[in-house]
N, C-alpha and C. Protein backbone atom coordinates (compact mmCIF):
# COMPACT_ATOMS: atom_id res chain seq x y z
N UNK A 1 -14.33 -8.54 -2.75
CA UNK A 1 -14.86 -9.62 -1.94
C UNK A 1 -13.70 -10.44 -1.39
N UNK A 2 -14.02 -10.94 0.19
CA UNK A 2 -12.56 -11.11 0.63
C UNK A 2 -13.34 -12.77 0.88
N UNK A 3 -12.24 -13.81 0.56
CA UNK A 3 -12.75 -15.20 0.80
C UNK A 3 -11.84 -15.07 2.01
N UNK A 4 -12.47 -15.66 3.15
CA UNK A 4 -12.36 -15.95 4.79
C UNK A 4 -11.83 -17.54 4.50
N UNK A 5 -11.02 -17.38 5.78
CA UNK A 5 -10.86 -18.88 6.04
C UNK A 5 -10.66 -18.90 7.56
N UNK A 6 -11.53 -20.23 8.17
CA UNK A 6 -11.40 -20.44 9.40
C UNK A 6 -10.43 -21.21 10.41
N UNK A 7 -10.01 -20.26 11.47
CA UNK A 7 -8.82 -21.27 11.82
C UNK A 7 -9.10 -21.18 13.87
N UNK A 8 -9.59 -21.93 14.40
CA UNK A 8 -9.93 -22.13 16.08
C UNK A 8 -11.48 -22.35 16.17
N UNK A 9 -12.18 -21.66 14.62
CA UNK A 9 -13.53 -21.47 14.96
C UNK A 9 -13.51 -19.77 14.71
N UNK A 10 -12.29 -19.13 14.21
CA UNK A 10 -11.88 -17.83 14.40
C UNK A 10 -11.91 -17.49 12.49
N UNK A 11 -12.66 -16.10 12.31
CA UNK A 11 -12.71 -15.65 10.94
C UNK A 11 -11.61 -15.16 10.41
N UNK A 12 -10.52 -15.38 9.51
CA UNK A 12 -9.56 -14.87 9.22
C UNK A 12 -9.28 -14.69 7.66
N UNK A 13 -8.34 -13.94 7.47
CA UNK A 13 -7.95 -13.69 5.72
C UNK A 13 -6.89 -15.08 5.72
N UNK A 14 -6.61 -14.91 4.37
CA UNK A 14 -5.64 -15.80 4.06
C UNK A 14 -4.71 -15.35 4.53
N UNK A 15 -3.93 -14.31 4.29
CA UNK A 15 -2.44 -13.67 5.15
C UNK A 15 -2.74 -14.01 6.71
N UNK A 16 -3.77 -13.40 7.20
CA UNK A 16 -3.54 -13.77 8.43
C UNK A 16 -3.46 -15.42 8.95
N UNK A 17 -3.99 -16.05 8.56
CA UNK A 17 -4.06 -17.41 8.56
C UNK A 17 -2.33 -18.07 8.39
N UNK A 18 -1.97 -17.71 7.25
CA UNK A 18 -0.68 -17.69 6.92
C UNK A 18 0.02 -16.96 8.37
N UNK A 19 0.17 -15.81 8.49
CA UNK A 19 0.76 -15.75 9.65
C UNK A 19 0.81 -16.40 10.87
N UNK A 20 -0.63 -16.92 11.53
CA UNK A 20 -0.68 -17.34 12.36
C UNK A 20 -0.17 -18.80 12.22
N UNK A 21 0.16 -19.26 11.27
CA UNK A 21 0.69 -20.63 10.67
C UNK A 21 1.85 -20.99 10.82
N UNK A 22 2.68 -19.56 10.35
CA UNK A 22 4.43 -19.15 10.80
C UNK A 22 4.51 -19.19 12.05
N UNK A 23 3.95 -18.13 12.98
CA UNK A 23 3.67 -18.66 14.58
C UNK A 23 3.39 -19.46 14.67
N UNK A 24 2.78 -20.31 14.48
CA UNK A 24 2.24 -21.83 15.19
C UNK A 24 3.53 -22.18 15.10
N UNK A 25 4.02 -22.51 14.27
CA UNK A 25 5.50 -23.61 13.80
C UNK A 25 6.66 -23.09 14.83
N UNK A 26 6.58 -21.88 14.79
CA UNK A 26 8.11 -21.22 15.27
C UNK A 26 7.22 -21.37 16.97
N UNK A 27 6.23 -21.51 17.42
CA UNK A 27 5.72 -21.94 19.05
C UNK A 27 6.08 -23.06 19.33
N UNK A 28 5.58 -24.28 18.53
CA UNK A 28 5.73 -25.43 18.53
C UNK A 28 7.59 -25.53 18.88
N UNK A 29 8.28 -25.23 17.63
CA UNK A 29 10.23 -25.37 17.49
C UNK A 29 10.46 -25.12 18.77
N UNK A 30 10.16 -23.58 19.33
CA UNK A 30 10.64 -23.11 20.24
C UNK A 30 10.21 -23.05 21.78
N UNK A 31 8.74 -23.62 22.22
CA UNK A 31 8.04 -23.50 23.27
C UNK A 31 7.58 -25.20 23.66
N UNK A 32 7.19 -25.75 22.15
CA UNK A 32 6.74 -27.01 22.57
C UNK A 32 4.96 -26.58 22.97
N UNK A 33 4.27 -25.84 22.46
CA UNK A 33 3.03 -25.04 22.60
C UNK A 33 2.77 -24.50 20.72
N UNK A 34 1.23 -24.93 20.84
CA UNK A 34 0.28 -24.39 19.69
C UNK A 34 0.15 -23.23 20.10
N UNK A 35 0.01 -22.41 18.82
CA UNK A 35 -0.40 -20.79 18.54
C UNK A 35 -2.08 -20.78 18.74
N UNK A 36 -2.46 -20.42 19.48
CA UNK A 36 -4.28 -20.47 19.26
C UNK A 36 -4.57 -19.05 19.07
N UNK A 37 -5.95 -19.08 18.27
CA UNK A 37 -7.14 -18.05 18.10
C UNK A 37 -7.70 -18.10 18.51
N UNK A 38 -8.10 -16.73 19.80
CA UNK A 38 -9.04 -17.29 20.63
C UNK A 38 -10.15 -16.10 19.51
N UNK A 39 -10.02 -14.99 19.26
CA UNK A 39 -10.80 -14.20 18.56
C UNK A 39 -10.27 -13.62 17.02
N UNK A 40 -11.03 -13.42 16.31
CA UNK A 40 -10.29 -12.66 14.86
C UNK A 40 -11.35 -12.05 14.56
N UNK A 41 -11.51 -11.63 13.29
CA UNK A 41 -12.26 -10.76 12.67
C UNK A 41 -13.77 -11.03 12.78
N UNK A 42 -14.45 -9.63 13.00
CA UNK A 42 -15.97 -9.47 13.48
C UNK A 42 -16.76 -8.62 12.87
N UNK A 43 -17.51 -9.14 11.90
CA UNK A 43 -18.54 -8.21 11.69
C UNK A 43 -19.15 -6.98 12.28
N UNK A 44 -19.68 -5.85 12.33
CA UNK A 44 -20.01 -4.79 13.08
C UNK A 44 -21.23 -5.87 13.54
N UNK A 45 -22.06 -6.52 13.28
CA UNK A 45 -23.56 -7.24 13.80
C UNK A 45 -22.52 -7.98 14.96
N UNK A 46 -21.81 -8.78 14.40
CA UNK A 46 -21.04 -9.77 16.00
C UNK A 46 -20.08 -8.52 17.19
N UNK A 47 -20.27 -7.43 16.82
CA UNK A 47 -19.40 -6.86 17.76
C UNK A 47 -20.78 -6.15 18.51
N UNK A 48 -21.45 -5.66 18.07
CA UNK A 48 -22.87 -5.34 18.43
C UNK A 48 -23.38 -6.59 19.34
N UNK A 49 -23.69 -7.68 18.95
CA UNK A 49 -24.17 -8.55 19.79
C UNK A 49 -23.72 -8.89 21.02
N UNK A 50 -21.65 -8.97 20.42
CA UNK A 50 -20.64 -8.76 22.05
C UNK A 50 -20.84 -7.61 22.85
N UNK A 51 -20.98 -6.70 22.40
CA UNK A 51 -21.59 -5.50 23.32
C UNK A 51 -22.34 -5.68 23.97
N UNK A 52 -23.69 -5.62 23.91
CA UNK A 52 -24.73 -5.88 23.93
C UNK A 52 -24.92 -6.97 24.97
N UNK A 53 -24.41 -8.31 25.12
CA UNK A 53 -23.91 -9.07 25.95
C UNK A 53 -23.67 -8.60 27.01
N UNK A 54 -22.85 -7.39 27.06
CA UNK A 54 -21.99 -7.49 28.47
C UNK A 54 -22.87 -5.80 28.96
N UNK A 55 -22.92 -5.08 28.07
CA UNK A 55 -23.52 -3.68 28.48
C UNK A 55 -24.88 -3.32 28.18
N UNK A 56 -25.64 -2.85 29.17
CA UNK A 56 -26.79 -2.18 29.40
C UNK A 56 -26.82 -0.75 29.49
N UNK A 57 -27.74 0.32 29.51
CA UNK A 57 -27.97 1.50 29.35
C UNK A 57 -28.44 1.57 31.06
N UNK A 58 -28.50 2.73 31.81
CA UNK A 58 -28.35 3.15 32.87
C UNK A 58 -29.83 2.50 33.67
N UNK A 59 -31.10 2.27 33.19
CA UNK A 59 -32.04 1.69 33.43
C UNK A 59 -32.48 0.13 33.59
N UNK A 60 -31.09 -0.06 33.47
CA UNK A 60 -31.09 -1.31 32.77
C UNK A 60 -29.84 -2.21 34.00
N UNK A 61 -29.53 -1.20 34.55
CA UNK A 61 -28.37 -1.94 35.80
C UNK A 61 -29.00 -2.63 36.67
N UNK A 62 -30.00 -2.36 37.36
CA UNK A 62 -30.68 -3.15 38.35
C UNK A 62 -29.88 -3.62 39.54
N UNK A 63 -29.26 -2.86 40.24
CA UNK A 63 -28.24 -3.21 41.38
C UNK A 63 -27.12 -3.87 41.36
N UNK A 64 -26.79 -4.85 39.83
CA UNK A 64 -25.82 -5.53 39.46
C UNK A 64 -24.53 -4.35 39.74
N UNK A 65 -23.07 -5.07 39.66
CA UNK A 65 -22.01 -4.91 39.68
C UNK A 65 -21.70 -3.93 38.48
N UNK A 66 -20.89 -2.95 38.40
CA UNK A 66 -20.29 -2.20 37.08
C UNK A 66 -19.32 -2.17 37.23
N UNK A 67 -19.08 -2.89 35.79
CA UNK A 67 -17.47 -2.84 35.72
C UNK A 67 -16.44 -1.25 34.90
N UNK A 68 -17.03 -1.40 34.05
CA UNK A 68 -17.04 0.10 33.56
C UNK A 68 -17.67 0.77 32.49
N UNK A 69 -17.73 1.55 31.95
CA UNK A 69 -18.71 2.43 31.03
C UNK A 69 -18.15 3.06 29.99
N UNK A 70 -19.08 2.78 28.79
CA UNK A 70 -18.90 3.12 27.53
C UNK A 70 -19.95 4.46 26.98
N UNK A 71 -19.55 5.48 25.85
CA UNK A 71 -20.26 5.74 25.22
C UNK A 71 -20.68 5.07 23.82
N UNK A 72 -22.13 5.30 23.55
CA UNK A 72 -22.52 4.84 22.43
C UNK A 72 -23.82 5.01 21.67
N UNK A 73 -23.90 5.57 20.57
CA UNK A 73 -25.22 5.89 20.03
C UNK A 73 -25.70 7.18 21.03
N UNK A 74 -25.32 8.11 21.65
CA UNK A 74 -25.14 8.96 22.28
C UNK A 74 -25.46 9.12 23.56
N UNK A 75 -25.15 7.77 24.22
CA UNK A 75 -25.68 7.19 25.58
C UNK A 75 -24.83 6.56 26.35
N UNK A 76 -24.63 6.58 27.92
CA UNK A 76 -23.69 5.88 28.35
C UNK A 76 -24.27 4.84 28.62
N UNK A 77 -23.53 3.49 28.58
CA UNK A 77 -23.55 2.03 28.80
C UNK A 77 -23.14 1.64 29.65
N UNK A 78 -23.16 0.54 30.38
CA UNK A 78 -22.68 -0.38 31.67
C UNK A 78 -22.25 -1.32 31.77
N UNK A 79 -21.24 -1.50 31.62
CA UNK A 79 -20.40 -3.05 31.15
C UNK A 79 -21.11 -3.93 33.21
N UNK A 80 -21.99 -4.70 32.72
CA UNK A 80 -22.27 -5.52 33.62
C UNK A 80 -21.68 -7.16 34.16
N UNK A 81 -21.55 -7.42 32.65
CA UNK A 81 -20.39 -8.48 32.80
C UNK A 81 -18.64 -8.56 33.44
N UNK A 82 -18.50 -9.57 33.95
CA UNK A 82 -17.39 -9.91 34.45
C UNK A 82 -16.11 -10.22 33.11
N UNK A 83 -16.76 -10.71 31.90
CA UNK A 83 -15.98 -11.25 30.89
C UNK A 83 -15.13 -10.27 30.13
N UNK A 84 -14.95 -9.20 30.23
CA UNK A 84 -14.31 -8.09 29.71
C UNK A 84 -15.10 -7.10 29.10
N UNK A 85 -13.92 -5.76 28.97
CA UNK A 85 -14.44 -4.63 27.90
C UNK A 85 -14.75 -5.33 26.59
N UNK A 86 -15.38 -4.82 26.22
CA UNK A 86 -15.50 -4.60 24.57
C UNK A 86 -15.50 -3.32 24.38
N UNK A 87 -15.12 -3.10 22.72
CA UNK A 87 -15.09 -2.11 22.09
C UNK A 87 -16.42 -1.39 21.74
N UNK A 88 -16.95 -0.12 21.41
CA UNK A 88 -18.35 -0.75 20.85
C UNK A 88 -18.35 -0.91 19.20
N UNK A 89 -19.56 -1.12 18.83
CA UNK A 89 -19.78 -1.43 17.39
C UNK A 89 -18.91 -0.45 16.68
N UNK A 90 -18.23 -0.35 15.41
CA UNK A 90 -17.58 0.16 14.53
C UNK A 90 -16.47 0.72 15.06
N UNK A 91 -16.03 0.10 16.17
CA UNK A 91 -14.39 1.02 16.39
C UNK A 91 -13.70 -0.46 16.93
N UNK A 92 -14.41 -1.53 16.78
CA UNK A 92 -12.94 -2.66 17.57
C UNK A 92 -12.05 -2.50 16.41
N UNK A 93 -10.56 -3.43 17.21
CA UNK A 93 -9.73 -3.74 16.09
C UNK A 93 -9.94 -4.94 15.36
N UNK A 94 -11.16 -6.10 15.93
CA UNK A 94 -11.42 -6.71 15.51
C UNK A 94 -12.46 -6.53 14.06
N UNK A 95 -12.64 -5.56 14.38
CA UNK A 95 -13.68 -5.27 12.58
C UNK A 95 -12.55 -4.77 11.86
N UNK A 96 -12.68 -5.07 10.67
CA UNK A 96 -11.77 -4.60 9.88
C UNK A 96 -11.57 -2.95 9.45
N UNK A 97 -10.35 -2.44 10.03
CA UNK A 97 -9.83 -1.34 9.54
C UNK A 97 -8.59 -0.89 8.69
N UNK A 98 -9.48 -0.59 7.68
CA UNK A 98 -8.24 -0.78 6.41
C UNK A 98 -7.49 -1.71 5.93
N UNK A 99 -6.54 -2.09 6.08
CA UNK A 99 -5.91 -3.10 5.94
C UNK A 99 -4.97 -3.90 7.19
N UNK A 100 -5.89 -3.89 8.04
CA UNK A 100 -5.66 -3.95 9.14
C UNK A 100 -6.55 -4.97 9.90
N UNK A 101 -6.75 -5.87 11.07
CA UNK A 101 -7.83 -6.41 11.72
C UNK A 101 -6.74 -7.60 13.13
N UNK A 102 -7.50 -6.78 14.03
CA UNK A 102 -6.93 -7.69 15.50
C UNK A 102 -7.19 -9.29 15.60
N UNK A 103 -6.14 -10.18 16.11
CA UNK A 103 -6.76 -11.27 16.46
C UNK A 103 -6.48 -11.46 17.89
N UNK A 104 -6.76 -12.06 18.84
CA UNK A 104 -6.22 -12.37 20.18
C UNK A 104 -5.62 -14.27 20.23
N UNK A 105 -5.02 -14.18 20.72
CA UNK A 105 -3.93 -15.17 20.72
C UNK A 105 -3.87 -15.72 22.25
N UNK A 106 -3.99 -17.20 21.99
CA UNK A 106 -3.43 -17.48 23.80
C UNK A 106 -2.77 -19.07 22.81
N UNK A 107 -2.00 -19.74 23.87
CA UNK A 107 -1.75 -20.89 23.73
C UNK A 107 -1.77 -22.39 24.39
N UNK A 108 -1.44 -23.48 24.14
CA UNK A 108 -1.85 -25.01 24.04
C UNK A 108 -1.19 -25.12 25.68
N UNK A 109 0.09 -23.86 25.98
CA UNK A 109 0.46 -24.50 27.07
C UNK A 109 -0.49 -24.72 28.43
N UNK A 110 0.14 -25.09 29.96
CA UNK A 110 -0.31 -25.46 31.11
C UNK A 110 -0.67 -23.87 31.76
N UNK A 111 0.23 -22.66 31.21
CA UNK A 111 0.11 -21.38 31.83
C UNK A 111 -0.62 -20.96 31.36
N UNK A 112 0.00 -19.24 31.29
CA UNK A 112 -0.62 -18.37 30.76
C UNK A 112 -0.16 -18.55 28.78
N UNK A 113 1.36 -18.15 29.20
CA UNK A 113 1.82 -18.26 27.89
C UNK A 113 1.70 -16.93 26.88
N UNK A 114 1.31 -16.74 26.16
CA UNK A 114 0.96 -15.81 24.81
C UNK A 114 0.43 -14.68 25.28
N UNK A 115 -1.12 -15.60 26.27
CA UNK A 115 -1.67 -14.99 26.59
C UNK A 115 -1.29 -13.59 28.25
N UNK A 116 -0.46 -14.09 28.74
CA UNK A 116 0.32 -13.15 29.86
C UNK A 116 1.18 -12.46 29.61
N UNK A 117 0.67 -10.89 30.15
CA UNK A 117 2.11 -9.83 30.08
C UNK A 117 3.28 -10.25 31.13
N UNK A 118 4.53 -10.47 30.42
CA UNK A 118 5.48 -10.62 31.44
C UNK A 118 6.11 -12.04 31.41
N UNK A 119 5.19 -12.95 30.70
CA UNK A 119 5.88 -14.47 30.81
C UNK A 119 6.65 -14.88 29.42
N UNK A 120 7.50 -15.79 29.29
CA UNK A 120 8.89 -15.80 28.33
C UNK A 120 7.95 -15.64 27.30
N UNK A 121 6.79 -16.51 26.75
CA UNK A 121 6.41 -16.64 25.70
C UNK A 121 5.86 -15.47 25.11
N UNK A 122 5.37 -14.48 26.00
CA UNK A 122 4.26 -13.15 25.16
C UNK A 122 6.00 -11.82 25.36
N UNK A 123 6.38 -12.28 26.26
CA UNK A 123 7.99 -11.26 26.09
C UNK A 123 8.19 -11.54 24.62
N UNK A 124 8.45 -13.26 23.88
CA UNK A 124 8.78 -13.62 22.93
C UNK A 124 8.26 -13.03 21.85
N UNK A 125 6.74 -13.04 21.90
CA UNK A 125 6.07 -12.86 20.46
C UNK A 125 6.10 -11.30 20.52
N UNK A 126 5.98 -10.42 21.83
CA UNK A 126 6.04 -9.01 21.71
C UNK A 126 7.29 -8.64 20.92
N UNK A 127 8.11 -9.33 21.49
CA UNK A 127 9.78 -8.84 20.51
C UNK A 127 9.57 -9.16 19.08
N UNK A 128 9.07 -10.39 18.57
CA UNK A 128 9.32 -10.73 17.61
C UNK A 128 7.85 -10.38 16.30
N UNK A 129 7.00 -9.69 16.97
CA UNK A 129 5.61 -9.81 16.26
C UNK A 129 5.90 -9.36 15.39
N UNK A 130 6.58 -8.60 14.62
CA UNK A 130 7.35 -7.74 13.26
C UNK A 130 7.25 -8.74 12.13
N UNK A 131 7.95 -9.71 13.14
CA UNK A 131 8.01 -10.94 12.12
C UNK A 131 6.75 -11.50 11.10
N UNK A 132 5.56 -11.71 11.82
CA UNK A 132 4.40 -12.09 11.71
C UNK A 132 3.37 -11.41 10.80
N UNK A 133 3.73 -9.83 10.72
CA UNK A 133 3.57 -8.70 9.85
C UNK A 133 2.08 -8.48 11.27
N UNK A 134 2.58 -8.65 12.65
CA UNK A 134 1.57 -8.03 13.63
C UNK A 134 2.21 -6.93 14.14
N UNK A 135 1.35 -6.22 15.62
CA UNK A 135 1.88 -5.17 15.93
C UNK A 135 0.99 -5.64 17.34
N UNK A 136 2.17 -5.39 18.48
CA UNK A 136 1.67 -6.13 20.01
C UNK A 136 0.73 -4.70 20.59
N UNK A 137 -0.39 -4.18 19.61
CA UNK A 137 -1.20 -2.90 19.90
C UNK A 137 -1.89 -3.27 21.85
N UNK A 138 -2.13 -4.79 22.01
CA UNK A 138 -2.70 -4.83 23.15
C UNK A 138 -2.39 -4.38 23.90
N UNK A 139 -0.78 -4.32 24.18
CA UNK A 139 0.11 -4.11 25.53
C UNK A 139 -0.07 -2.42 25.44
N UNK A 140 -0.83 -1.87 24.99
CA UNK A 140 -1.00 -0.38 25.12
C UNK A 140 -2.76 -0.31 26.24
N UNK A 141 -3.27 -1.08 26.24
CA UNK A 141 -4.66 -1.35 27.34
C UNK A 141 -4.34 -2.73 27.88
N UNK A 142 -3.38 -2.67 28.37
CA UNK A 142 -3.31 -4.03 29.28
C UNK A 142 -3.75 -5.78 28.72
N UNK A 143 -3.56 -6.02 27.13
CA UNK A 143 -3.85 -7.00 26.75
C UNK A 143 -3.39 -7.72 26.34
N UNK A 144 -2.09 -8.50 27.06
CA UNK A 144 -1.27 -9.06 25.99
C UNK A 144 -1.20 -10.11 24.70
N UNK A 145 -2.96 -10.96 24.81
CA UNK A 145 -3.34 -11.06 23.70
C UNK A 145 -3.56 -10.82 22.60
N UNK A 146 -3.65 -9.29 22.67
CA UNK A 146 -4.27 -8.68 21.99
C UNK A 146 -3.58 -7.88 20.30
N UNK A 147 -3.24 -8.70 19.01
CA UNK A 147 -2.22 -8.08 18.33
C UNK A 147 -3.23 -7.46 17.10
N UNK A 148 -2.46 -6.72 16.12
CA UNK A 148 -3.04 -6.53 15.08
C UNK A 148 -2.36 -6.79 14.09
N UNK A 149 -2.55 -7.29 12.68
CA UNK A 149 -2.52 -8.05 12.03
C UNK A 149 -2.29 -6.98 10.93
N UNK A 150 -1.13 -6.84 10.05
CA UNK A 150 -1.06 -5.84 9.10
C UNK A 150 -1.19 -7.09 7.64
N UNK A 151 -1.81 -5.85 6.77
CA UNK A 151 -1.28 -5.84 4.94
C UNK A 151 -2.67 -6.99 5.35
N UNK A 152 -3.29 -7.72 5.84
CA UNK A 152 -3.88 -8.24 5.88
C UNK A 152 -5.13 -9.04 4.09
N UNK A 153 -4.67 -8.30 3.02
CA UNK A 153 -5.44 -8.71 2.17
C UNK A 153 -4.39 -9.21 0.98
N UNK A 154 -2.98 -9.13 1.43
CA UNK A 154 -1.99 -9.79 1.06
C UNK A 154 -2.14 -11.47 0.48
N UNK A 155 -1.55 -12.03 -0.65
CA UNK A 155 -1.73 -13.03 -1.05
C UNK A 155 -0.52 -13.90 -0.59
N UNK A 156 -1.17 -14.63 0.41
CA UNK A 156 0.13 -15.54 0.94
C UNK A 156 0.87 -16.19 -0.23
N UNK A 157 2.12 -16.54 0.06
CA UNK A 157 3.29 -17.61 -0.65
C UNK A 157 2.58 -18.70 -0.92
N UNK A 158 2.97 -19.30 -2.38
CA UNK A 158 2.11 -20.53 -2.97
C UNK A 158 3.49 -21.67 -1.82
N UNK A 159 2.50 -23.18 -2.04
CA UNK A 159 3.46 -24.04 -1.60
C UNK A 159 4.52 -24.43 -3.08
N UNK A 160 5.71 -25.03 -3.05
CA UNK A 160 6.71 -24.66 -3.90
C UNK A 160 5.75 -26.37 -4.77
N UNK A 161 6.07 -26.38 -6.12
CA UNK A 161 5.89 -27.17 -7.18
C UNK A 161 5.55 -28.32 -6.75
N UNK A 162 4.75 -29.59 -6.25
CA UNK A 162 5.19 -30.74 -5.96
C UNK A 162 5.15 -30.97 -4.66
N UNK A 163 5.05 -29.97 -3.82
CA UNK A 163 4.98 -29.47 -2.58
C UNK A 163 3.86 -29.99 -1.85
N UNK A 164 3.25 -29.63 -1.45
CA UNK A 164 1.70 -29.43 -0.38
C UNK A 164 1.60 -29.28 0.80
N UNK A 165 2.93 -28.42 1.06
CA UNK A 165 3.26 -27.87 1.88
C UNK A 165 3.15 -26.67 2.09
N UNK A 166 2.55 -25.24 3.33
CA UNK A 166 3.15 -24.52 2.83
C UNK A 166 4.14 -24.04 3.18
N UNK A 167 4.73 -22.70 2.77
CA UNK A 167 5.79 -22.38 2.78
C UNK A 167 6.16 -21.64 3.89
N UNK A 168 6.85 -21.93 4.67
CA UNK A 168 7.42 -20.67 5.87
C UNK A 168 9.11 -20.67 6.05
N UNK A 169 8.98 -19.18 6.28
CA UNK A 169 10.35 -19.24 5.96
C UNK A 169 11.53 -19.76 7.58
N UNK A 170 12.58 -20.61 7.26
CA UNK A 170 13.18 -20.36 8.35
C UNK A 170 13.57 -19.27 9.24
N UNK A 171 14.25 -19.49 10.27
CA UNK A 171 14.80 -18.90 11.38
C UNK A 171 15.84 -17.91 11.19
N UNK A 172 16.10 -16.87 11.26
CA UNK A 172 17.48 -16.78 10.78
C UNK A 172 17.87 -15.97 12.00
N UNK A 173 19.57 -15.59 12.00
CA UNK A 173 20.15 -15.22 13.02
C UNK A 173 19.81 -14.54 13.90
N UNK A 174 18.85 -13.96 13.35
CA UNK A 174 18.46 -12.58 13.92
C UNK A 174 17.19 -12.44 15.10
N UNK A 175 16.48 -13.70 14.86
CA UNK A 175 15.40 -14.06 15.75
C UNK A 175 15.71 -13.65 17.52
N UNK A 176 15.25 -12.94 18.21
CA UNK A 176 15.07 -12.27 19.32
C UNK A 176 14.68 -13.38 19.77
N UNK A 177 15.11 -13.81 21.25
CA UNK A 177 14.65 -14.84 22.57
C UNK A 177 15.27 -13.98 23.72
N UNK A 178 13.59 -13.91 24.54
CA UNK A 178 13.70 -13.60 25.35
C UNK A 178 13.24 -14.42 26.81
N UNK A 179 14.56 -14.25 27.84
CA UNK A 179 14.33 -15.63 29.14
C UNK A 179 13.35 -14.95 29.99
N UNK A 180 12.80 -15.60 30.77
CA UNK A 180 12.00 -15.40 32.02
C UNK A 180 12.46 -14.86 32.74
């Protein structure tokens, strides 16, 4: 049994939470911008419902716009919505796989930020997502939001004795920056 903790309004483990915590801090030092969650972990029922949302079955188009098409349950679907693909039920990276589970990321700034392929900040976190124990899987379908989240059932670092803080580790030499 995995205890969740919530962080944007977004379902997360404790490691991931923890990670996204290390990012926040090292956004803030270095950008002057919050780390946000725009999505994290999804039940197969909430990825079903996001489906479901945006795609209809071929009877079901009614002259509307198609954006593009899924299989599922052994039927093709119709992404009718403007708001994006989804995955369908039991294959996002947002449901948990293995020890594994996607979150999408944008940030506090005026731009794009996190959320854009190509701008200093998502160049930044793509170089550096290692750090985070993520993997920039989006930039393989055009998403630069889009990361996955390893070891995920990992027991974050206690805060130190006296503390109530928690713990993240500094910067060290080695930290990758990349300019615009």
């Amino acid at each position: 049994m995995v205890d969740y903790v919530w962080r944007d309004g977004q379902r997360l483990t404790p490691w991931m939470d923890y990670q996204i915590s290390r990012l926040n801090a090292d956004c803030i030092r270095l950008f002057g911008v919050r780390a946000i969650v725009s999505s994290a972990i999804r039940t197969y029922e909430e990825q079903k419902r996001i489906f479901l949302e945006r795609y209809v079955t071929a009877g079901n188009v009614r002259g509307r716009r198609v954006y593009d098409t899924r299989w599922w349950n052994g039927q093709l679907w119709y992404r009718i919505s403007s708001a994006g693909t989804v995955a369908v039920p039991g294959t996002s990276n947002h449901e948990i796989q293995g020890s594994q589970a996607a979150v999408d990321l944008r940030d506090s700034g005026s731009d794009g930020g996190l959320a854009t392929m190509g701008s200093a900040r998502s160049n930044w976190l793509r170089a550096n997502a290692w750090r985070y124990d993520m993997v920039h899987s989006g930039f393989g379908f055009g998403e630069a939001w889009h990361y996955d989240i390893r070891n995920i059932f990992n027991t974050p670092p206690t805060a130190p004795a006296g503390g109530g803080a928690q713990s993240i580790p500094k910067e060290d030499g080695n930290m990758q920056s990349i300019q615009a």
